[in-house]
Protein backbone atom coordinates (compact mmCIF):
# COMPACT_ATOMS: atom_id res chain seq x y z
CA UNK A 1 85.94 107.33 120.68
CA UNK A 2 89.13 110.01 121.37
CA UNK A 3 87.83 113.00 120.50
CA UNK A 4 90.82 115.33 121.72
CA UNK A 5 93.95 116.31 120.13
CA UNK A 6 95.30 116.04 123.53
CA UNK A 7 95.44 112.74 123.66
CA UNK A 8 98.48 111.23 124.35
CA UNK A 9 97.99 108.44 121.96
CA UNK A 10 97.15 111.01 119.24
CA UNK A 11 100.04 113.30 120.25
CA UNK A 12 102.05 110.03 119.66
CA UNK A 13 100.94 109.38 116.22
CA UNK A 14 101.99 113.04 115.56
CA UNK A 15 105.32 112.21 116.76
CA UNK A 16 105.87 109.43 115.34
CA UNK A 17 104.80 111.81 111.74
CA UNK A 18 107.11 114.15 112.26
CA UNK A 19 110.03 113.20 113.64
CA UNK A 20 112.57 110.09 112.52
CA UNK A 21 114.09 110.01 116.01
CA UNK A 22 110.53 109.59 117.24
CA UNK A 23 109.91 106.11 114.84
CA UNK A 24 113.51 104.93 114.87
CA UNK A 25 113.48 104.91 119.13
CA UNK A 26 109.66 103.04 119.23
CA UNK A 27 109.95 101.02 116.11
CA UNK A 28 107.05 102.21 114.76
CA UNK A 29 105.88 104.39 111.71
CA UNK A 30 102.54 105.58 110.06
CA UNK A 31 100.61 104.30 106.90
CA UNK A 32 97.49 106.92 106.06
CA UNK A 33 94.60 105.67 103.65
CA UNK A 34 92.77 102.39 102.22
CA UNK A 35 95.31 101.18 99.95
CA UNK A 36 98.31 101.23 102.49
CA UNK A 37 96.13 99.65 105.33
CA UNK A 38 94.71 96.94 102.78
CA UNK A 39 98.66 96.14 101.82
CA UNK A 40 99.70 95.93 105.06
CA UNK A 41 96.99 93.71 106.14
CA UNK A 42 97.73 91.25 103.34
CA UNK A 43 101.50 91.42 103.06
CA UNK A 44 102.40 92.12 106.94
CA UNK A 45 99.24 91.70 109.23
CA UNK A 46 101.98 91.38 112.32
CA UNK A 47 103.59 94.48 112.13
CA UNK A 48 100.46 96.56 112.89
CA UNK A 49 100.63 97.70 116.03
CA UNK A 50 97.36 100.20 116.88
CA UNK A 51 94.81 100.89 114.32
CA UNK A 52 92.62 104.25 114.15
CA UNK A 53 89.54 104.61 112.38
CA UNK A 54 86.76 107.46 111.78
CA UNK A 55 82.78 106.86 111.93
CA UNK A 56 82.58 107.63 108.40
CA UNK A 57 85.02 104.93 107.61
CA UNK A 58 83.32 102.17 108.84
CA UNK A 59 79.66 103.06 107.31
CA UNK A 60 81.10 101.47 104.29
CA UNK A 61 80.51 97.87 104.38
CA UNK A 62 83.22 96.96 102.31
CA UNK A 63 85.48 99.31 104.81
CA UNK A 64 84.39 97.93 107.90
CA UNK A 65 84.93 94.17 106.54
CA UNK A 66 88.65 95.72 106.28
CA UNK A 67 88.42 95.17 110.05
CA UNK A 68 87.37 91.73 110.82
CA UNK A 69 89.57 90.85 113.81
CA UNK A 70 91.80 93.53 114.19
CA UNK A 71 91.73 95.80 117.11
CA UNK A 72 90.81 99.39 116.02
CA UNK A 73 90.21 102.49 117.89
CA UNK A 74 87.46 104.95 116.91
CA UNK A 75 88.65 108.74 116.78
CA UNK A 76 86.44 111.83 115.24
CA UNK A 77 87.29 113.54 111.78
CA UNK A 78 89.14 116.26 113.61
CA UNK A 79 91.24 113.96 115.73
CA UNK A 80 92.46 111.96 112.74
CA UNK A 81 92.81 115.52 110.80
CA UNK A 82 95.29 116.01 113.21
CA UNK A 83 97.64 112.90 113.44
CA UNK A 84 97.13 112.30 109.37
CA UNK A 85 100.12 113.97 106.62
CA UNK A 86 97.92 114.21 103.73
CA UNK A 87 95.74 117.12 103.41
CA UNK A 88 92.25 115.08 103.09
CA UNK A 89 92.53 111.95 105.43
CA UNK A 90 90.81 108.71 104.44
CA UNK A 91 89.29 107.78 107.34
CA UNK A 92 92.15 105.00 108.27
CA UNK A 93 95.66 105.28 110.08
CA UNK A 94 97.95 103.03 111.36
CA UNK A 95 101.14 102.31 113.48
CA UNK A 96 103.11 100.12 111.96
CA UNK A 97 106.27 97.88 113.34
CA UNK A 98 109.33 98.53 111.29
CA UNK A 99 110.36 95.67 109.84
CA UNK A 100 113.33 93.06 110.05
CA UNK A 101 115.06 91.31 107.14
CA UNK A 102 117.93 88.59 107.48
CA UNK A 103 120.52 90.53 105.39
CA UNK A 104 122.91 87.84 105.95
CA UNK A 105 120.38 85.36 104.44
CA UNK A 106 119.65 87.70 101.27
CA UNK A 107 123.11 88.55 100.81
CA UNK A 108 123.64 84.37 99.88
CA UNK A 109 121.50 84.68 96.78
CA UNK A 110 123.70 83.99 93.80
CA UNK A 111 122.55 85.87 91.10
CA UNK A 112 120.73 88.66 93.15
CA UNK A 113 120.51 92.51 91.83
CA UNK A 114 120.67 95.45 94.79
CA UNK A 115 120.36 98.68 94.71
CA UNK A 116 122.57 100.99 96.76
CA UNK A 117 121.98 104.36 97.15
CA UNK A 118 124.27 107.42 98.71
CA UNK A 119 122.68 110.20 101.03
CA UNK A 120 119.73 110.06 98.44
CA UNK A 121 117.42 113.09 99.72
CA UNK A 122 114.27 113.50 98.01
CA UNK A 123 111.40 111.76 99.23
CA UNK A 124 109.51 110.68 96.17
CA UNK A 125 112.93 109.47 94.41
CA UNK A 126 113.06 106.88 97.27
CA UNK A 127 109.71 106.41 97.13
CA UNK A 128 109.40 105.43 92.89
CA UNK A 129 112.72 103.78 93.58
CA UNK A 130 111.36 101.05 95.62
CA UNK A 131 108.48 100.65 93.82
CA UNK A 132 110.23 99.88 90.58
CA UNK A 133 112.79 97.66 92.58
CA UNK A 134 109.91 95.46 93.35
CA UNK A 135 108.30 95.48 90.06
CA UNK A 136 111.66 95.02 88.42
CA UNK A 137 112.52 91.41 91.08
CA UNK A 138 115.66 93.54 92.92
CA UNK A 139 116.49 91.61 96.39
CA UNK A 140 117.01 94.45 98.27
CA UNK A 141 117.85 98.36 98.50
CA UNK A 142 121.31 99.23 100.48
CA UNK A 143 120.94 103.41 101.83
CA UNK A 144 123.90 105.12 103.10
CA UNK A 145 122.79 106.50 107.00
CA UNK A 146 122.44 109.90 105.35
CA UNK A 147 119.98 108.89 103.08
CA UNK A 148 116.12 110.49 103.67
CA UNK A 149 114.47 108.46 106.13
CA UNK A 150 112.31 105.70 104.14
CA UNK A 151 109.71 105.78 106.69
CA UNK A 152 109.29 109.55 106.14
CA UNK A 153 105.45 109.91 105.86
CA UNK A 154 105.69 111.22 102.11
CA UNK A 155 108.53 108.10 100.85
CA UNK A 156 105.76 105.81 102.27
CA UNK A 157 102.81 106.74 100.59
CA UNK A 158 104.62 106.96 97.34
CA UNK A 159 106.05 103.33 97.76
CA UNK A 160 102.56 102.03 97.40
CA UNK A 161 102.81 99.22 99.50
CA UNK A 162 106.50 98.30 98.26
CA UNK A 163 107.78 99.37 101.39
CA UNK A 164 106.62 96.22 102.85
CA UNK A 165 107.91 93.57 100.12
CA UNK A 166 111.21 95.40 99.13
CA UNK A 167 114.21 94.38 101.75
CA UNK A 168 115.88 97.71 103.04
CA UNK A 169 118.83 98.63 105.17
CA UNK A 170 120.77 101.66 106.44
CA UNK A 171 124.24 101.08 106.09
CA UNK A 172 126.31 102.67 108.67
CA UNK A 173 129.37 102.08 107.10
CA UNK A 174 128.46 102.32 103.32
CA UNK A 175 131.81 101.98 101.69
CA UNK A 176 132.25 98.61 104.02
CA UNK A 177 128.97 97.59 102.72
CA UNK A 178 130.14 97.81 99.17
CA UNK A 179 133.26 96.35 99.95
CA UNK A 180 131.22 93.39 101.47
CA UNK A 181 129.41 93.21 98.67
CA UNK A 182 132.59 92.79 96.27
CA UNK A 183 133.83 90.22 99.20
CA UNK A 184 130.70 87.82 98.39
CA UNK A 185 131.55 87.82 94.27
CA UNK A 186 129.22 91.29 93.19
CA UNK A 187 130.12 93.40 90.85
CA UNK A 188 129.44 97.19 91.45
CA UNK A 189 127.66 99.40 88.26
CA UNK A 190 127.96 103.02 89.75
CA UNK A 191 125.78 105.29 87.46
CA UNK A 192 128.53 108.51 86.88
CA UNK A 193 128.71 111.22 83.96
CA UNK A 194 132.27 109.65 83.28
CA UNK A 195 131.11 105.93 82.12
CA UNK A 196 133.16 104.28 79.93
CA UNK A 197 130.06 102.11 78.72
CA UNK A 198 126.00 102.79 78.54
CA UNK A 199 123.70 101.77 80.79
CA UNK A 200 122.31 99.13 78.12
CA UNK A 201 125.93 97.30 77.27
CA UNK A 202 126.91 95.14 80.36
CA UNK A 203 125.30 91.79 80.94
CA UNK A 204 124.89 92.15 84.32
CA UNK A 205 125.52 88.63 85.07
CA UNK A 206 125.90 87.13 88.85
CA UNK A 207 125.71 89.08 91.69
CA UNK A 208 125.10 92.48 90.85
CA UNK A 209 124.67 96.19 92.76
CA UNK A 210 123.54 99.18 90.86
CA UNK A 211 124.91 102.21 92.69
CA UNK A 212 123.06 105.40 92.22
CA UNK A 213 124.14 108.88 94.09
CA UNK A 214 122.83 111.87 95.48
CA UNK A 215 120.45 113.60 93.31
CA UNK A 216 122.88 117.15 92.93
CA UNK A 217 126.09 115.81 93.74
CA UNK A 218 125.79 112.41 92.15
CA UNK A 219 127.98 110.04 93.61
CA UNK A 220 131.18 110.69 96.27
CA UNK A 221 134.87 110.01 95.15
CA UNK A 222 135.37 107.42 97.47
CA UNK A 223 131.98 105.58 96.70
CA UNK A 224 132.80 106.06 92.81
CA UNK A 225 136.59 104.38 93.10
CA UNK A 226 135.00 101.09 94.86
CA UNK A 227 132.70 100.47 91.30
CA UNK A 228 133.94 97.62 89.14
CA UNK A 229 132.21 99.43 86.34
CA UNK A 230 131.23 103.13 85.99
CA UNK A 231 128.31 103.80 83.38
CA UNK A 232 126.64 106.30 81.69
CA UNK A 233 122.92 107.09 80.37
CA UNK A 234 123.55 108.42 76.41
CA UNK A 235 121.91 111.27 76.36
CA UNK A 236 120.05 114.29 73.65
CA UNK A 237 119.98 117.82 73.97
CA UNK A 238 121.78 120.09 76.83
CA UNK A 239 120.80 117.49 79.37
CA UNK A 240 123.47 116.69 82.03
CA UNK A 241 121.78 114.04 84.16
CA UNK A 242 118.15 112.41 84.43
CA UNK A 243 116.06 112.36 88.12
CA UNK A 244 117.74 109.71 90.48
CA UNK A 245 114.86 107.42 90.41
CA UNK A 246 114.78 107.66 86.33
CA UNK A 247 118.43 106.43 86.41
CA UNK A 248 117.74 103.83 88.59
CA UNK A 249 114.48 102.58 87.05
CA UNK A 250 116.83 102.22 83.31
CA UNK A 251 119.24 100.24 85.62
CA UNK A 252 117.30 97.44 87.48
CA UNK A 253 115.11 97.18 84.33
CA UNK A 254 118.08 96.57 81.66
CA UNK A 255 119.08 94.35 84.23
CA UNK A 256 116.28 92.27 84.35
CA UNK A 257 115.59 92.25 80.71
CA UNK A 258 119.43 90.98 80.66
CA UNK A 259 118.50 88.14 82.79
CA UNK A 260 115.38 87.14 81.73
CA UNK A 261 116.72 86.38 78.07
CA UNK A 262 119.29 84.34 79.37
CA UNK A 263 116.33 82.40 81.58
């Protein structure tokens, strides 16, 4: 059992919590709690890497069956009080490989949606973004490179497991990315104040990227001009905008209503 905070595999796990240049040079990130460690086991049992448990944890039958053939590593409460984000730990933590997608395979899907989102900031946006992506059958989520780091402890626990069934990538070149995009037969529907239709008029037919901006700023000029289509949310009262992952959630889900009529 590690019982000291001085461990350097604990001290790792803190690392790895903490800092983005820590998870993007090992690979590696952290899922806290039952739910995330039951996901991960179902939907990517490869990618865990080391597993860390507490006595308490395992006096739970249906807990400790969680564990049949994986590796685990006992630690004590205060130990996994310190490598754990949330303020009352569950008992289970994990390092987790980062995963790989083919984007050049996804990209050949003919009637895909994507989302693509610029130098979105706020955890928990990203977070209920990919979470409705999933629930709504989008192919994949595009980020510009200054975009909050999706496997920020706080965007990963409010995924809810998505993170592992929802495609990502960091686009270091984001405008090429769109321009790819437009190369391959997509059409671009940036979400801007100046829309000349609502969010609920295009079809949405073929190949299709929603673009959604930065939660103050909205979206840049450049990344704006590149959108076949720019479109609006009608809105009541002194409202200017809605929350990022509102707007995108209206988006993907007009979009799939739109397509599954037509199926």
């Amino acid at each position: 059992m590690l019982t000291s905070t001085a461990n350097p595999r604990v001290k790792n796990i803190v690392a790895l919590q903490k800092k983005g240049k820590e998870r993007k040079q090992q690979g590696l990130f952290v899922i806290e709690g039952r739910k995330l460690f039951e996901e991960v086991l179902r939907d990517a049992p490869e990618a865990v890497k080391e597993v860390y448990v507490t006595e308490a944890f395992l006096e739970v039958p249906a807990q400790r069956e969680l564990l049949t053939g994986v590796v685990y590593e006992t630690v004590s409460e205060a130990v996994m009080k310190a490598m754990a984000e949330t303020m009352e730990p569950q008992g289970v933590l994990a390092a987790v490989r980062i995963p790989r997608y083919d984007k050049e395979r996804l990209l050949k899907s003919e009637s895909a949606v994507w989302v693509a989102l610029e130098d979105l900031r706020d955890p928990g946006n990203l977070g209920t973004i990919l979470r409705t992506s999933e629930a709504a059958g989008v192919a994949g989520v595009i980020l510009s490179a200054n975009s909050v780091d999706i496997y920020n402890p706080k965007v990963v626990r409010s995924t809810m497991g998505a993170i592992f069934r929802v495609p990502h990538f960091y686009a270091t070149d984001f405008l090429g990315e769109l321009q790819q995009f437009q190369k391959t037969g997509a059409s671009i529907y940036a979400a801007h104040l100046m829309g000349k239709l609502f969010y609920d008029e295009p079809e949405y037919a073929g190949r299709t990227v929603i673009l959604i901006g930065n939660e103050a700023n909205g979206l840049s000029p450049e990344a704006s001009a590149m959108a076949d289509c720019l479109v609006k949310i009608p809105m009541e009262g002194k409202a200017e905008s809605l929350n990022a992952a509102v707007a995108t959630s209206l988006f993907v889900y007009e979009a799939y209503k739109k397509r599954r009529k037509k199926e």
